[in-house]
C-alpha atoms as a PDB file:
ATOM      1  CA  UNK A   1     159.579 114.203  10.656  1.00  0.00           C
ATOM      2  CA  UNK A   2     157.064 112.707  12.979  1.00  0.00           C
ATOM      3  CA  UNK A   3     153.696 112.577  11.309  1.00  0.00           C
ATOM      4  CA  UNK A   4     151.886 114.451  13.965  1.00  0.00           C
ATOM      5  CA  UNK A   5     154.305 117.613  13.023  1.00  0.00           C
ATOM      6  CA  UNK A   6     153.276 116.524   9.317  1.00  0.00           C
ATOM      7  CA  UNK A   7     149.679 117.203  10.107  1.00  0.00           C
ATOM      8  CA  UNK A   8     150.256 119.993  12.770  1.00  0.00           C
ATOM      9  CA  UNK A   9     152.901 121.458  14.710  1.00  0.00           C
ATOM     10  CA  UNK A  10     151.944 122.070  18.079  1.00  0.00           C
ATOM     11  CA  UNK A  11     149.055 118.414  18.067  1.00  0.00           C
ATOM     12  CA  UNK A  12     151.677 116.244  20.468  1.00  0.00           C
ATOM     13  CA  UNK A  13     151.843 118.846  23.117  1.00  0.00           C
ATOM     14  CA  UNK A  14     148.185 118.948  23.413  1.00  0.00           C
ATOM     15  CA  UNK A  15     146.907 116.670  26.237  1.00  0.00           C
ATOM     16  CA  UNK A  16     144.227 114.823  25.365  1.00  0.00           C
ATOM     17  CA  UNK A  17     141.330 113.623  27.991  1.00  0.00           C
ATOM     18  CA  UNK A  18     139.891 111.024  26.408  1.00  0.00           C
ATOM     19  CA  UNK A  19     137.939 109.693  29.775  1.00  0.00           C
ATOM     20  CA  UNK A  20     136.119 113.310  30.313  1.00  0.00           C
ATOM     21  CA  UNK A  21     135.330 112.865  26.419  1.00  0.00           C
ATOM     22  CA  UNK A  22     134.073 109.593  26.677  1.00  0.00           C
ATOM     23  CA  UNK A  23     132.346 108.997  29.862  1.00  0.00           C
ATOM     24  CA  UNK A  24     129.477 110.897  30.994  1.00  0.00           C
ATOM     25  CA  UNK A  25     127.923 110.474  34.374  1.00  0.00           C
ATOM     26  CA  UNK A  26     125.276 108.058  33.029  1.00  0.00           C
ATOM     27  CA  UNK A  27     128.351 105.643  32.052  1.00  0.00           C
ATOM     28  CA  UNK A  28     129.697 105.725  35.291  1.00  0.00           C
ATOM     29  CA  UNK A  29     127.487 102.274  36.181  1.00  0.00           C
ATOM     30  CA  UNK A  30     128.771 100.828  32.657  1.00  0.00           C
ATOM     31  CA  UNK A  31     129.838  97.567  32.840  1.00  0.00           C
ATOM     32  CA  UNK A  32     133.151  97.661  31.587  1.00  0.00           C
ATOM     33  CA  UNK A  33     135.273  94.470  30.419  1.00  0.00           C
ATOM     34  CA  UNK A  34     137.876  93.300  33.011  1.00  0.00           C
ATOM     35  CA  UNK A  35     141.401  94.047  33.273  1.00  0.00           C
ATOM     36  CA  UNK A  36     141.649  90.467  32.689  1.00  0.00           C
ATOM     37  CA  UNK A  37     139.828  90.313  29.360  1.00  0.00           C
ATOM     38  CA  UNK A  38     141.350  93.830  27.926  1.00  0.00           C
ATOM     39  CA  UNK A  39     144.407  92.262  28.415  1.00  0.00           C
ATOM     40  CA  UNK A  40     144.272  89.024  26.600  1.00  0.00           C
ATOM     41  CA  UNK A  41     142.337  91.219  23.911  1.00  0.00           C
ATOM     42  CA  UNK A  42     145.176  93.657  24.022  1.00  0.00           C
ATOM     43  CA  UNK A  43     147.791  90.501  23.603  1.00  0.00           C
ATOM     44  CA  UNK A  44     145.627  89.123  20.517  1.00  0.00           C
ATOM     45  CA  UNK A  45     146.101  92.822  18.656  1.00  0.00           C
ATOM     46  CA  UNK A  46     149.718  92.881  19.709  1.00  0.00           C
ATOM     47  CA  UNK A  47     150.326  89.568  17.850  1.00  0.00           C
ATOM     48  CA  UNK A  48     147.990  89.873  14.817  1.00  0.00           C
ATOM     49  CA  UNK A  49     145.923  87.214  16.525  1.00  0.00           C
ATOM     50  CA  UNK A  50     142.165  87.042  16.262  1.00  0.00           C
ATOM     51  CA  UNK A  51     140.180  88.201  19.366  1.00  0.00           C
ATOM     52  CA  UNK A  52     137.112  87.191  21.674  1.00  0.00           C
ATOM     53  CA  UNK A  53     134.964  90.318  21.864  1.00  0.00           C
ATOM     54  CA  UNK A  54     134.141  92.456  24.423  1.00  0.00           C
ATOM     55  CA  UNK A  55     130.906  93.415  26.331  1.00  0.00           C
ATOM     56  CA  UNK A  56     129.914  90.759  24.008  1.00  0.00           C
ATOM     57  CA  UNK A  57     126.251  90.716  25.529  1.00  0.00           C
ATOM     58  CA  UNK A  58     126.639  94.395  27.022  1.00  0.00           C
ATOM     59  CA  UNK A  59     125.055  97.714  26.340  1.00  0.00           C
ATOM     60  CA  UNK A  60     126.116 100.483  24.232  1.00  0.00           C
ATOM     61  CA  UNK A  61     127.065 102.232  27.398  1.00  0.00           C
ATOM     62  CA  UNK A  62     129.696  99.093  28.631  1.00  0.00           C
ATOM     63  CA  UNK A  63     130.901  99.233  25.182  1.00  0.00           C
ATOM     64  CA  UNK A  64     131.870 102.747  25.324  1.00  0.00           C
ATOM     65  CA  UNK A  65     132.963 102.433  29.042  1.00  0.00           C
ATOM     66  CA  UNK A  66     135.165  99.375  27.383  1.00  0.00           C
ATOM     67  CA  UNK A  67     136.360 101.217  24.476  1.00  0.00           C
ATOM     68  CA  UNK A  68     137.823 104.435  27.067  1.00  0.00           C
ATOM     69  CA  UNK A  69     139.389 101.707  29.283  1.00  0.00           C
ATOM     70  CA  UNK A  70     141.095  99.753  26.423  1.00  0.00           C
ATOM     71  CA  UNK A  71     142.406 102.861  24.470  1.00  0.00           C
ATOM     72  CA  UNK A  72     144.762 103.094  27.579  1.00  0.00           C
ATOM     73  CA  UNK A  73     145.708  98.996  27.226  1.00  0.00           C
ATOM     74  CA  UNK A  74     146.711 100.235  24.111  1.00  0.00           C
ATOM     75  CA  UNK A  75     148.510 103.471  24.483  1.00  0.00           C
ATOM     76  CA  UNK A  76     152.241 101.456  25.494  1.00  0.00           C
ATOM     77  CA  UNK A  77     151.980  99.689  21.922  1.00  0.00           C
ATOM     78  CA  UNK A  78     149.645 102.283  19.711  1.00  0.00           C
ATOM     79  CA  UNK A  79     150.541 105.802  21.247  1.00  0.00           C
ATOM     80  CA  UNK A  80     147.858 108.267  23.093  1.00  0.00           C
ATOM     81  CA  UNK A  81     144.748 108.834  21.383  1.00  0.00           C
ATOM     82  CA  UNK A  82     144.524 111.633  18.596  1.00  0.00           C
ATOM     83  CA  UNK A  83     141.272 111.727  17.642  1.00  0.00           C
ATOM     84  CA  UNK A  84     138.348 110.081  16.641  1.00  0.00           C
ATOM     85  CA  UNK A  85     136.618 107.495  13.900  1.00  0.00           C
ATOM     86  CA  UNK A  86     132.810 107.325  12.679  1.00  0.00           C
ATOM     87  CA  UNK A  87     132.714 104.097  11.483  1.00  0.00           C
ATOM     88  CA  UNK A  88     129.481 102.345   9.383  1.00  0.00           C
ATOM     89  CA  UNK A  89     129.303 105.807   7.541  1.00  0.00           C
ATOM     90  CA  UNK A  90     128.178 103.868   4.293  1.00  0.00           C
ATOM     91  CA  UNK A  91     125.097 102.147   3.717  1.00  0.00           C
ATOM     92  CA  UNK A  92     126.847  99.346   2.503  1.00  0.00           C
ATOM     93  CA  UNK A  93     128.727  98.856   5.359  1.00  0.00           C
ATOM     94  CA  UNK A  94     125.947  99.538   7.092  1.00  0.00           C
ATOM     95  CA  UNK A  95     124.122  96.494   5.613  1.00  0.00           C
ATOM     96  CA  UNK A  96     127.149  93.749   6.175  1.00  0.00           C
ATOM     97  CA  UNK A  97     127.382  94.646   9.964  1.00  0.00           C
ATOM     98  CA  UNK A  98     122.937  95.227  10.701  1.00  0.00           C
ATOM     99  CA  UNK A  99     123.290  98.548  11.680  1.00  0.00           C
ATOM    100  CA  UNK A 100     121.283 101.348  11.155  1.00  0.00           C
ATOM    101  CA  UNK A 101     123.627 104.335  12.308  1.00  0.00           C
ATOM    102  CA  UNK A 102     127.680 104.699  12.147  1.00  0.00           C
ATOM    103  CA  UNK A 103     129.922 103.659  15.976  1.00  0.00           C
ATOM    104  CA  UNK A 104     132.267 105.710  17.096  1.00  0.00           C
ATOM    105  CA  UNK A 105     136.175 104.546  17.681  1.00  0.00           C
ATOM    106  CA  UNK A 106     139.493 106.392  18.617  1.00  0.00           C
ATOM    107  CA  UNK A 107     142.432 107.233  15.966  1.00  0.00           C
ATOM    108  CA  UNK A 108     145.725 106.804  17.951  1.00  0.00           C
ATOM    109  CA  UNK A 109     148.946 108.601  17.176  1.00  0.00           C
ATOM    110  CA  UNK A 110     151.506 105.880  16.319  1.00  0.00           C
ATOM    111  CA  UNK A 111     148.444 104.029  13.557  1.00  0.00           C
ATOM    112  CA  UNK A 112     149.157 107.103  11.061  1.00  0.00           C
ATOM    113  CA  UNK A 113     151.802 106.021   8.677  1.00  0.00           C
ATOM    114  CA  UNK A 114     152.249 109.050   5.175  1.00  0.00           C
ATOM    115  CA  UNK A 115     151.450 107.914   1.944  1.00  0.00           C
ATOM    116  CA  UNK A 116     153.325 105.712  -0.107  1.00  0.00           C
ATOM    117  CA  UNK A 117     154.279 103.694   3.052  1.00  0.00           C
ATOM    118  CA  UNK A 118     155.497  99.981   2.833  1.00  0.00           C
ATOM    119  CA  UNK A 119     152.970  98.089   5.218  1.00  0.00           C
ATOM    120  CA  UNK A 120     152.970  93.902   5.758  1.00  0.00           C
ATOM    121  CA  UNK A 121     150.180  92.865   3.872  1.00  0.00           C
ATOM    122  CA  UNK A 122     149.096  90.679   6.984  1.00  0.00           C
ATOM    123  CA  UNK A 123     149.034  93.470   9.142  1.00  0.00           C
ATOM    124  CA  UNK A 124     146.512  92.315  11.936  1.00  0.00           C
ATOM    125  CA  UNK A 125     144.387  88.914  12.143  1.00  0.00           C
ATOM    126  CA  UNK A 126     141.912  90.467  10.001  1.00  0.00           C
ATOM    127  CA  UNK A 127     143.440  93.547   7.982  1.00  0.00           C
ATOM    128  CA  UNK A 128     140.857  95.320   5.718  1.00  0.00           C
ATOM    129  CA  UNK A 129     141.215  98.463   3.392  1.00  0.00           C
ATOM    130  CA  UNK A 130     138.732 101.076   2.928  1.00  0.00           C
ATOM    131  CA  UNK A 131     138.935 104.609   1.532  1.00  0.00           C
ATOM    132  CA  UNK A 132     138.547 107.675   4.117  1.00  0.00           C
ATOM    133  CA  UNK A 133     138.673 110.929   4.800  1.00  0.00           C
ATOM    134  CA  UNK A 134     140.532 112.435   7.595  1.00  0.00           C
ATOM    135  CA  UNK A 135     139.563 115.987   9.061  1.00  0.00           C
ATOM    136  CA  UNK A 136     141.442 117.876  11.111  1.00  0.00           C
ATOM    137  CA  UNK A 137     139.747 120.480  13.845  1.00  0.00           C
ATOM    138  CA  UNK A 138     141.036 123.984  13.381  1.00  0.00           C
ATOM    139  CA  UNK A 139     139.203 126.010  15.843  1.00  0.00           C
ATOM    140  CA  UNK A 140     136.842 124.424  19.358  1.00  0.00           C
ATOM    141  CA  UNK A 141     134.043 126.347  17.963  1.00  0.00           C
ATOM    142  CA  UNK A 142     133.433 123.439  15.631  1.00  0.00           C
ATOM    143  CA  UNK A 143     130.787 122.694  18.985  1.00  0.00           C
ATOM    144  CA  UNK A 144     128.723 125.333  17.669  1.00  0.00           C
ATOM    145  CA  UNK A 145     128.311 123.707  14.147  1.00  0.00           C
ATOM    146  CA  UNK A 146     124.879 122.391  12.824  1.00  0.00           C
ATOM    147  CA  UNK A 147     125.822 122.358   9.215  1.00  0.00           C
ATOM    148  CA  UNK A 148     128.086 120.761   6.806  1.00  0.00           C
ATOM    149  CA  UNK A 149     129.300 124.117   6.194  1.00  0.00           C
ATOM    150  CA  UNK A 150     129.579 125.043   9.573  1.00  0.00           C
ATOM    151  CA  UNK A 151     131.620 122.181  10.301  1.00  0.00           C
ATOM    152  CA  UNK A 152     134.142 123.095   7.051  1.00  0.00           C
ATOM    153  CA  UNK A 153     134.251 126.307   8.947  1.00  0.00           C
ATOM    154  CA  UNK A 154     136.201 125.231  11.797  1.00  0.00           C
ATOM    155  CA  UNK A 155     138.432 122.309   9.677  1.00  0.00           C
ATOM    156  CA  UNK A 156     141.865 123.873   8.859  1.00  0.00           C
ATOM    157  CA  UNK A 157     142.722 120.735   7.118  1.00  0.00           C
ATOM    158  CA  UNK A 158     141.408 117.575   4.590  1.00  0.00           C
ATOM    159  CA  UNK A 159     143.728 114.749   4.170  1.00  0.00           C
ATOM    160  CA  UNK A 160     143.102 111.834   1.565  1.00  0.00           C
ATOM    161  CA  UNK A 161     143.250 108.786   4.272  1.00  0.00           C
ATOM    162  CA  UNK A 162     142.997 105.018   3.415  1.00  0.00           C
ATOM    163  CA  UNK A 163     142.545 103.284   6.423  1.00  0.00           C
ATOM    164  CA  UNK A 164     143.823  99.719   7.246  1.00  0.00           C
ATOM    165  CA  UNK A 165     141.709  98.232  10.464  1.00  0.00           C
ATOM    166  CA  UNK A 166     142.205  95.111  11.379  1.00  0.00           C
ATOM    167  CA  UNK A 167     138.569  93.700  12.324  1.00  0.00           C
ATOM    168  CA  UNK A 168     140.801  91.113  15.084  1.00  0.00           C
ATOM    169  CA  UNK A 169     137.355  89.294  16.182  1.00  0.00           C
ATOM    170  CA  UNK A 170     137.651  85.719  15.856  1.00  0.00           C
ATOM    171  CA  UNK A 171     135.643  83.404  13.993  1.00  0.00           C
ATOM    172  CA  UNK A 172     132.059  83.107  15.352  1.00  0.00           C
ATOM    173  CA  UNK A 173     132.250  85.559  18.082  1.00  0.00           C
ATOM    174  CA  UNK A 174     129.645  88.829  17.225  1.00  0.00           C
ATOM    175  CA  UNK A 175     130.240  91.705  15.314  1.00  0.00           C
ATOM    176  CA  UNK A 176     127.576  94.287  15.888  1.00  0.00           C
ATOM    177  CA  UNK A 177     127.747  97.865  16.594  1.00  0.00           C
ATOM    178  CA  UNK A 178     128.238  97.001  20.434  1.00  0.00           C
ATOM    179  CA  UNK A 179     131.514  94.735  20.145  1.00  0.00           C
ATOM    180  CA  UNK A 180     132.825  97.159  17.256  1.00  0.00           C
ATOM    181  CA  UNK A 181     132.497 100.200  19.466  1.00  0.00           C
ATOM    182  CA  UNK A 182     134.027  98.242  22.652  1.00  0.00           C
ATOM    183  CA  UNK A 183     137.194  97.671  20.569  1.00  0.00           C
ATOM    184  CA  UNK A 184     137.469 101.423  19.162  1.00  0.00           C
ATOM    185  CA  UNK A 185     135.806 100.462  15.496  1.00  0.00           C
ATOM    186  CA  UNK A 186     138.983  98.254  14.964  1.00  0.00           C
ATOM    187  CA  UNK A 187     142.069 100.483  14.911  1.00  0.00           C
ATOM    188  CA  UNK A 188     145.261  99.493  13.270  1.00  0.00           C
ATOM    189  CA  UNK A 189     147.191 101.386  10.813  1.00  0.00           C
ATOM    190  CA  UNK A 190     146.100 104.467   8.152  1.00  0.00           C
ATOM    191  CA  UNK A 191     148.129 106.188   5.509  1.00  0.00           C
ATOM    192  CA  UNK A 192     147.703 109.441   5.481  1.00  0.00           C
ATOM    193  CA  UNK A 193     147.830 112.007   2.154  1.00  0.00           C
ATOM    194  CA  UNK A 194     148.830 115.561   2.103  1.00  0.00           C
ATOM    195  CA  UNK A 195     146.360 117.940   3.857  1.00  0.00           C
ATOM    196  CA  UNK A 196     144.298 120.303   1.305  1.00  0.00           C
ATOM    197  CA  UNK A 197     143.597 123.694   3.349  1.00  0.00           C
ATOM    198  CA  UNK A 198     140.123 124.644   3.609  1.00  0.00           C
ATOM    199  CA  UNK A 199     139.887 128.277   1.998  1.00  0.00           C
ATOM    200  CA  UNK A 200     136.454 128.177   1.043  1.00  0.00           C
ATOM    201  CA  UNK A 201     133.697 126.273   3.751  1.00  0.00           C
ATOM    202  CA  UNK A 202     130.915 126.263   1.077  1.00  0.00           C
ATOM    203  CA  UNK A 203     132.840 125.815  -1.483  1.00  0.00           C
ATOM    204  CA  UNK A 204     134.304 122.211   0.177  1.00  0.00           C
ATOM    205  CA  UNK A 205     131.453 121.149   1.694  1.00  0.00           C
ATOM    206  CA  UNK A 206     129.927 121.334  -2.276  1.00  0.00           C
ATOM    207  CA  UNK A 207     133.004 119.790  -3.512  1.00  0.00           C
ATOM    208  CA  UNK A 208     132.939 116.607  -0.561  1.00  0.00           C
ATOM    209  CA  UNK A 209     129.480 116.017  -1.467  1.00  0.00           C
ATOM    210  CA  UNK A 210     130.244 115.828  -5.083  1.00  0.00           C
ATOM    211  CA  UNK A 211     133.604 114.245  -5.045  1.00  0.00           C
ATOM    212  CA  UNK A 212     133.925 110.576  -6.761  1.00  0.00           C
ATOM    213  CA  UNK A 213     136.388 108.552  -4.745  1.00  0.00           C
ATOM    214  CA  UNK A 214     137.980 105.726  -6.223  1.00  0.00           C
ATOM    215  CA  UNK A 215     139.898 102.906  -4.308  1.00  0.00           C
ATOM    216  CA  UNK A 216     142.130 100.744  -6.940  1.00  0.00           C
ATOM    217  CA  UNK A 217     144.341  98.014  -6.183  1.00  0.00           C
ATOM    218  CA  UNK A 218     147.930  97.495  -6.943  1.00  0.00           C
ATOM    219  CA  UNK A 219     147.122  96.374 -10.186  1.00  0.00           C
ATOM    220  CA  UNK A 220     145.282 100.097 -10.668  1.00  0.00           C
ATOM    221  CA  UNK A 221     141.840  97.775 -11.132  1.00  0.00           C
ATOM    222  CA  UNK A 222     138.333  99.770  -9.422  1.00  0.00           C
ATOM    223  CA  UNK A 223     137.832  97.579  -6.512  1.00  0.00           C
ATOM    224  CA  UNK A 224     135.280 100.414  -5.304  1.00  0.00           C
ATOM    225  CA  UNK A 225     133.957 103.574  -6.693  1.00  0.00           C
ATOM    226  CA  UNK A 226     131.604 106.420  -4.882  1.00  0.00           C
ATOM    227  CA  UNK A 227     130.353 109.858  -4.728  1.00  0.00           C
ATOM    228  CA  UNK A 228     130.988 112.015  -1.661  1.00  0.00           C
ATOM    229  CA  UNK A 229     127.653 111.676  -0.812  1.00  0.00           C
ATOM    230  CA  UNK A 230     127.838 108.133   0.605  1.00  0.00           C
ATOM    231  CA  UNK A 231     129.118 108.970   3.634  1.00  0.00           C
ATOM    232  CA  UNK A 232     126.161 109.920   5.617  1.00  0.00           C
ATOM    233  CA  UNK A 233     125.124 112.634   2.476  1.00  0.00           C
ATOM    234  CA  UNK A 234     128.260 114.617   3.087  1.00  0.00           C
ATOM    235  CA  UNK A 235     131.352 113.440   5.112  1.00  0.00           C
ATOM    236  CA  UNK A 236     131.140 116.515   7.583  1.00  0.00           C
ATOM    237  CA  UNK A 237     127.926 114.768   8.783  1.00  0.00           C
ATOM    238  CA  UNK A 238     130.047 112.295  10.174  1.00  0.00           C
ATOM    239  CA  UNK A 239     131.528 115.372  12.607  1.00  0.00           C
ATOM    240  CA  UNK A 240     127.797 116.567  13.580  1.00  0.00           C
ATOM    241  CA  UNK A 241     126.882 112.846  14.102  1.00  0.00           C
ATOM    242  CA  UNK A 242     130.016 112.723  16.937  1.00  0.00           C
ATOM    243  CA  UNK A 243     128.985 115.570  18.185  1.00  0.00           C
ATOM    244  CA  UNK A 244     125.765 114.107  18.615  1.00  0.00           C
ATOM    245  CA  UNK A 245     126.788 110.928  20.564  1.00  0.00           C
ATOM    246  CA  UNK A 246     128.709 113.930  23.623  1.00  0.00           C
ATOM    247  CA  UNK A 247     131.970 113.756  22.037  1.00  0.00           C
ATOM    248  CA  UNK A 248     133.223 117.591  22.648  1.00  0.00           C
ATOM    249  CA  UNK A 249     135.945 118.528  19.980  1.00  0.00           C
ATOM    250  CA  UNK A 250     139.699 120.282  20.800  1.00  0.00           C
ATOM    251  CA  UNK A 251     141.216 122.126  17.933  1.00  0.00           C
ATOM    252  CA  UNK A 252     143.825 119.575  16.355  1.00  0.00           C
ATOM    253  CA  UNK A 253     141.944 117.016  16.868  1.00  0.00           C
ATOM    254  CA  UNK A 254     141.853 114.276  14.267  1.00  0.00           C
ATOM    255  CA  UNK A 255     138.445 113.313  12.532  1.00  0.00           C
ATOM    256  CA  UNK A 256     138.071 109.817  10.280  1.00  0.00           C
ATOM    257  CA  UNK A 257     134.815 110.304   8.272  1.00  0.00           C
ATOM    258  CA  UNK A 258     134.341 106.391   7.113  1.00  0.00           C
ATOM    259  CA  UNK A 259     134.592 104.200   4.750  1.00  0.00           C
ATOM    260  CA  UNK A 260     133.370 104.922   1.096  1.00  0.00           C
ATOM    261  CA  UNK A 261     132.040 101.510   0.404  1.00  0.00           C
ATOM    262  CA  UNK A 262     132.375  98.590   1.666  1.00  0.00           C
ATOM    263  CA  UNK A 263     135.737  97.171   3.528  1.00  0.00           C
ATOM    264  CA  UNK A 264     138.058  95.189   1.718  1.00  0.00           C
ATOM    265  CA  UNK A 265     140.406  92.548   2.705  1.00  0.00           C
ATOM    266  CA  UNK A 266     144.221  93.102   2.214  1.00  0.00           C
ATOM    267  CA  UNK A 267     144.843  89.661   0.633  1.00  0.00           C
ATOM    268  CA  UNK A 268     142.526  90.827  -2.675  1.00  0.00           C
ATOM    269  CA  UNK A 269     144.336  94.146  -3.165  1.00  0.00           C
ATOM    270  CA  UNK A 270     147.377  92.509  -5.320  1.00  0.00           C
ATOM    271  CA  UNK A 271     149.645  94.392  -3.456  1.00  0.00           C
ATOM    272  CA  UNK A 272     148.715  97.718  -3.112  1.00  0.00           C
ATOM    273  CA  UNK A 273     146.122  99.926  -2.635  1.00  0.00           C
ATOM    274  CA  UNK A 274     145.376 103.771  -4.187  1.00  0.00           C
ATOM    275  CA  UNK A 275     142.348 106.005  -3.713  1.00  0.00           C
ATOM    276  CA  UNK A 276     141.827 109.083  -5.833  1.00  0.00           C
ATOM    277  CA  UNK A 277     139.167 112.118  -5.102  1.00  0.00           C
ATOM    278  CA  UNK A 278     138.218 113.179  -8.361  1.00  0.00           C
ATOM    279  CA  UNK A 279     136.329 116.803  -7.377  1.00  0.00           C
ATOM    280  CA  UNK A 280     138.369 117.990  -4.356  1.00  0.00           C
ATOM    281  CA  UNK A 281     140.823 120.374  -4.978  1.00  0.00           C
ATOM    282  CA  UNK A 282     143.648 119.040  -6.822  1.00  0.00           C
ATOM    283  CA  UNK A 283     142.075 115.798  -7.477  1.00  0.00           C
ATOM    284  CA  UNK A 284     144.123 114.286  -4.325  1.00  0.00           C
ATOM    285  CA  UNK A 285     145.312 111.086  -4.386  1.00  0.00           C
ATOM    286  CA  UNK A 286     146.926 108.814  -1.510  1.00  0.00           C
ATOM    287  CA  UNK A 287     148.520 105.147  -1.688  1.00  0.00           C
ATOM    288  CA  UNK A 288     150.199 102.595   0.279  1.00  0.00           C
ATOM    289  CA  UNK A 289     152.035  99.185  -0.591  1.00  0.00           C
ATOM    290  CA  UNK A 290     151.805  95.830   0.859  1.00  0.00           C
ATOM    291  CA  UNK A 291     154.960  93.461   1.218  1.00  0.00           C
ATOM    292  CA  UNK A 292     154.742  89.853   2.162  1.00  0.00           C
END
């Protein structure tokens, strides 16, 4: 079963404009990277080789011109675009990269791999680990939403998600919010838990906010614990926040909140990696295993 049908039925025969959702007629001067340099960065990801950034000295606006234009680079190798990432959620992460608001990236279809799933420890030139939420839109009036609650309103779906991004940039070249949102907030790979059907909006949004997530490693040692609440005060602020930046919503789209804490590199997770929710419904729990 393809994991798009594991998430929702009719997602893959959705088309999905990602250059209306991306550029807006103020980008349309961007400075976007060159064919040329999208495609040696594209080559670098391919082969789990480190990467010179993009727009390096650009705007925010040649980033995001960048990031539209490289998502299709990608699409041969990663699959169309799905969705959408709020990276920098968490003030820690927040601190390590000097940034005082999340980026915004692109989830693409072929990164989502189910839980349990056997993944190369080394897989990208820098592969992290950090424990996520994912969303998924139920209904296009999630446009309308100003709340938390409102936002719960329109999810049909919460998934436990540990994402793997590989951070690709090589050694000495910047890594600020405009070279992380150029390169889609680093997109790689993400195992994906069972969905948990939203039933109750307020009673959710309560329960994200409240939540204690735990990432362990394969030795079941706390590399990082934290409340719901570090993501931005609740992880549905991470929807308004897109929402704030133009990005217009479809239902089935795919939403990753952020990072609960800080990223973690593959090599220190002694093979493995599992992140409980201790507060959502069912106490969810999602894992993945690394081979060498």
């Amino acid at each position: 079963m393809g994991i798009l049908f594991f998430i929702s039925g009719n997602f893959a025969m959705r088309p999905f404009v990602l250059l209306a959702a991306l550029i807006t007629p103020g980008l349309a001067f961007a400075d976007c990277a060159t064919d040329a340099e999208i495609a040696a960065f594209v080559a670098s990801v391919t082969a789990n080789e480190p990467a010179l950034a993009l727009t390096a000295n650009g705007t925010m606006e040649d980033a995001l011109c960048t990031q539209a234009k490289l998502a299709t680079a990608l699409e041969p190798t990663m699959g169309p675009v799905i969705g959408y990432k709020a990276g920098l959620t968490s003030k820690p992460a927040q601190e390590r990269f000097g940034v005082s608001e999340p980026v915004q990236g692109l989830l693409f279809e072929k990164m989502m791999l189910p839980s349990g799933a056997l993944v190369p420890a080394k897989f990208g030139a820098i592969p992290m680990v950090e424990s996520d939420l994912v969303f998924v839109v139920g209904d296009d009036a999630i446009n309308e939403a100003t709340t938390p609650g409102d936002v719960l309103s329109n999810i049909s779906a919460v998934h436990p998600f540990i994402e793997l991004p590989d951070m690709t940039l090589a050694k000495g070249e910047p890594i600020n919010a405009v070279t992380l949102t150029a390169i889609g907030v680093a997109p790689k790979l993400g195992v994906l838990g069972a969905g948990i059907a939203v039933d109750d909006p307020a009673a959710m949004a309560l329960a994200l906010e409240e939540m204690i997530v735990t990432l362990r490693d394969g030795s079941g040692e706390v590399v990082v614990s934290a409340p719901g609440n570090a993501v931005l005060g609740n992880p549905a602020n991470s929807v308004l926040w897109l929402m704030s930046k133009g990005i217009t919503l479809k239902k089935g789209d795919l939403i990753s909140v952020g990072s609960f804490g800080p990223l973690t590199p593959s090599a220190k997770m002694k093979g493995g990696a599992r992140v409980t929710y201790s507060g959502l419904p069912g106490d969810p729990a999602v894992s993945v295993t690394f081979t060498n």
